[in-house]
Protein backbone atom coordinates (compact mmCIF):
# COMPACT_ATOMS: atom_id res chain seq x y z
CA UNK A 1 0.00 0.00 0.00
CA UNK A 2 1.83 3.24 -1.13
CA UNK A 3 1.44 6.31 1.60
CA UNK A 4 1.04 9.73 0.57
CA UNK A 5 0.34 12.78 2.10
CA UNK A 6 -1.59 16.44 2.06
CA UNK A 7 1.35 17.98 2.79
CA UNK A 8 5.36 18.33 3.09
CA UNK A 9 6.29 16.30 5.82
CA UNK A 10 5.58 12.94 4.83
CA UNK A 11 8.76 11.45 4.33
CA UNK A 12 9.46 11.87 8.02
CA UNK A 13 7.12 9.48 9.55
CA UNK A 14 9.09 6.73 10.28
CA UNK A 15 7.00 3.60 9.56
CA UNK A 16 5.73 4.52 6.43
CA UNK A 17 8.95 6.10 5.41
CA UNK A 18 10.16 3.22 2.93
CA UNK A 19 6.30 3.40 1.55
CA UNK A 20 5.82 6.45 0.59
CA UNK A 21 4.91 7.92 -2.27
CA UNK A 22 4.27 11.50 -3.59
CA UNK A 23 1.07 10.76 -5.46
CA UNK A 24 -0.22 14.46 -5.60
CA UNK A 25 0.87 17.95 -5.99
CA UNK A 26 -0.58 20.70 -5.19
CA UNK A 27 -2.47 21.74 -8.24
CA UNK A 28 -1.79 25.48 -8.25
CA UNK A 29 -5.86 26.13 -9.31
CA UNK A 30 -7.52 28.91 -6.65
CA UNK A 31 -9.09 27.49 -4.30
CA UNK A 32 -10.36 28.95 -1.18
CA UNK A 33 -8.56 28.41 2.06
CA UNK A 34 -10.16 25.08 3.95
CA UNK A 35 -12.37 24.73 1.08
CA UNK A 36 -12.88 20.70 0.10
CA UNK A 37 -12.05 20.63 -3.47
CA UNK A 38 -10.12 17.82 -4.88
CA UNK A 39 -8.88 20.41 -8.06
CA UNK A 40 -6.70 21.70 -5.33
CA UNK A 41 -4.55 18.55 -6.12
CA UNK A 42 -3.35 16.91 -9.11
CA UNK A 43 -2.51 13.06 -9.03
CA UNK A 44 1.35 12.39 -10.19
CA UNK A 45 0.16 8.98 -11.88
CA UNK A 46 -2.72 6.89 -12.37
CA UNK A 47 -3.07 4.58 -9.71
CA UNK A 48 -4.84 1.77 -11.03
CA UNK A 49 -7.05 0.61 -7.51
CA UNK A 50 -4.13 0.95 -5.46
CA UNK A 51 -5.04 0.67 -1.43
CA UNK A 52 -3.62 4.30 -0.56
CA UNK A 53 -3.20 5.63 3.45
CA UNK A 54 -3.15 9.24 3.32
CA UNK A 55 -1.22 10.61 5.95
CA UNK A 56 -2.12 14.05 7.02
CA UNK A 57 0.05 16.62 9.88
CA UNK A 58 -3.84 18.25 10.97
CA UNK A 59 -7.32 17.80 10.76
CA UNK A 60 -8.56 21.61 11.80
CA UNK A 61 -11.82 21.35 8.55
CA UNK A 62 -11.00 17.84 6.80
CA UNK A 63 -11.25 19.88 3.56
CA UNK A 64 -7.74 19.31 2.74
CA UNK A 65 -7.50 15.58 3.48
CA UNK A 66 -10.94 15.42 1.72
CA UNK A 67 -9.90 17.21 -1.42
CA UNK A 68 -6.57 14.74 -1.45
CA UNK A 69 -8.66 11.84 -1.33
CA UNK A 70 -11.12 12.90 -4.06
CA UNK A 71 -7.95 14.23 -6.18
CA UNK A 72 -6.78 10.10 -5.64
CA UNK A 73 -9.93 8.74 -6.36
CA UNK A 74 -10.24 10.60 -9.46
CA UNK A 75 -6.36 8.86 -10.51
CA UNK A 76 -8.46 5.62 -9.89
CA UNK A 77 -7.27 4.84 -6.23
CA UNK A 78 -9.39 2.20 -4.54
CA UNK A 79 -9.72 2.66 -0.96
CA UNK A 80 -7.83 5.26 0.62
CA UNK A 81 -7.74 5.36 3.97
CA UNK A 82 -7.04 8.95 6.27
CA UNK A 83 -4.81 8.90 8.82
CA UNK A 84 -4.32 12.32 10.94
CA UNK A 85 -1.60 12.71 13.09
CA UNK A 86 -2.91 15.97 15.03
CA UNK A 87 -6.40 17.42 15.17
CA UNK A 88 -7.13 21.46 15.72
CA UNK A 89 -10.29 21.56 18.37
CA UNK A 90 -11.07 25.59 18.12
CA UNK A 91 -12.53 26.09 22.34
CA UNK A 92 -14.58 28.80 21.09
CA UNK A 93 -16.91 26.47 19.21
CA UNK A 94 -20.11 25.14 20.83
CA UNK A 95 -18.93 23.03 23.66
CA UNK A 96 -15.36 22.58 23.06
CA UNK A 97 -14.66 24.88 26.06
CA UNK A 98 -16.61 22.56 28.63
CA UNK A 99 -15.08 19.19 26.85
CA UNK A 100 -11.22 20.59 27.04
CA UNK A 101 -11.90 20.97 30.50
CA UNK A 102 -13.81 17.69 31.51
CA UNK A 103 -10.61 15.27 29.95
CA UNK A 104 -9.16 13.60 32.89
CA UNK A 105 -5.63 14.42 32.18
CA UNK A 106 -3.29 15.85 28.82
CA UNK A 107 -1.85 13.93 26.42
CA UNK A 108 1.37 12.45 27.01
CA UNK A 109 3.20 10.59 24.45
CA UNK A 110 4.40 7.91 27.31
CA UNK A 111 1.35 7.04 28.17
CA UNK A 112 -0.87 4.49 25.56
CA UNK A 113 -4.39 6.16 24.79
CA UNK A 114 -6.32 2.71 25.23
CA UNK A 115 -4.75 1.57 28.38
CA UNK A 116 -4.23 2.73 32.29
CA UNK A 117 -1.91 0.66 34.51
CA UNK A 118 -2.43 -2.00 32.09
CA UNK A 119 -6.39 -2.12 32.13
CA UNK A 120 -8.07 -1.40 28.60
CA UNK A 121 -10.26 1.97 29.26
């Protein structure tokens, strides 16, 4: 499964390093900022049902990893999959305030998401 990515810093992410791939550039066609369009990328070859993960830095609208997987559909991907390594929560929006404040501890990068003192959550 070739990896590609929304963005610059794909190459760096160590597991996926020998697999990726850059299967899109940025199209250069004006599109509004956090709009979903997939003309905001152009595929770099066809891709023939390929199983793609697209690896993106930030989820803060989707639009971007939305548009990239449209743009690899379009180059005849088969299922492409979304992975985001960070995601943007904006506090000011409905109840983001109240649910930044009710987590039970920050994130920690020591510490396994699924699992406390060795019990699943």
């Amino acid at each position: 499964m070739p990896c590609t990515h929304s963005g610059a810093s794909s190459a760096l992410v160590g597991h996926t390093r020998d697999r990726y791939q850059r299967l899109l550039a940025r199209s250069g066609a004006p599109v509004a900022e956090r709009a979903l369009d997939p003309g905001k990328f152009s595929p770099t070859q066809d891709l023939a049902g390929e199983a793609i993960l697209l690896i993106d830095d930030t989820w803060t609208t989707g639009a971007s990893a939305q548009g990239a997987a449209g743009a690899l559909k379009t180059a005849g991907a088969g299922r492409v999959a979304v992975l985001v390594i960070g995601r943007h929560v904006n506090p000011e929006w409905s109840d983001n305030a109240n649910r930044l404040r009710a987590l039970p501890r920050g994130f920690d990068w020591d510490r396994c998401a699924l699992h406390r003192t060795g019990a699943a959550v």
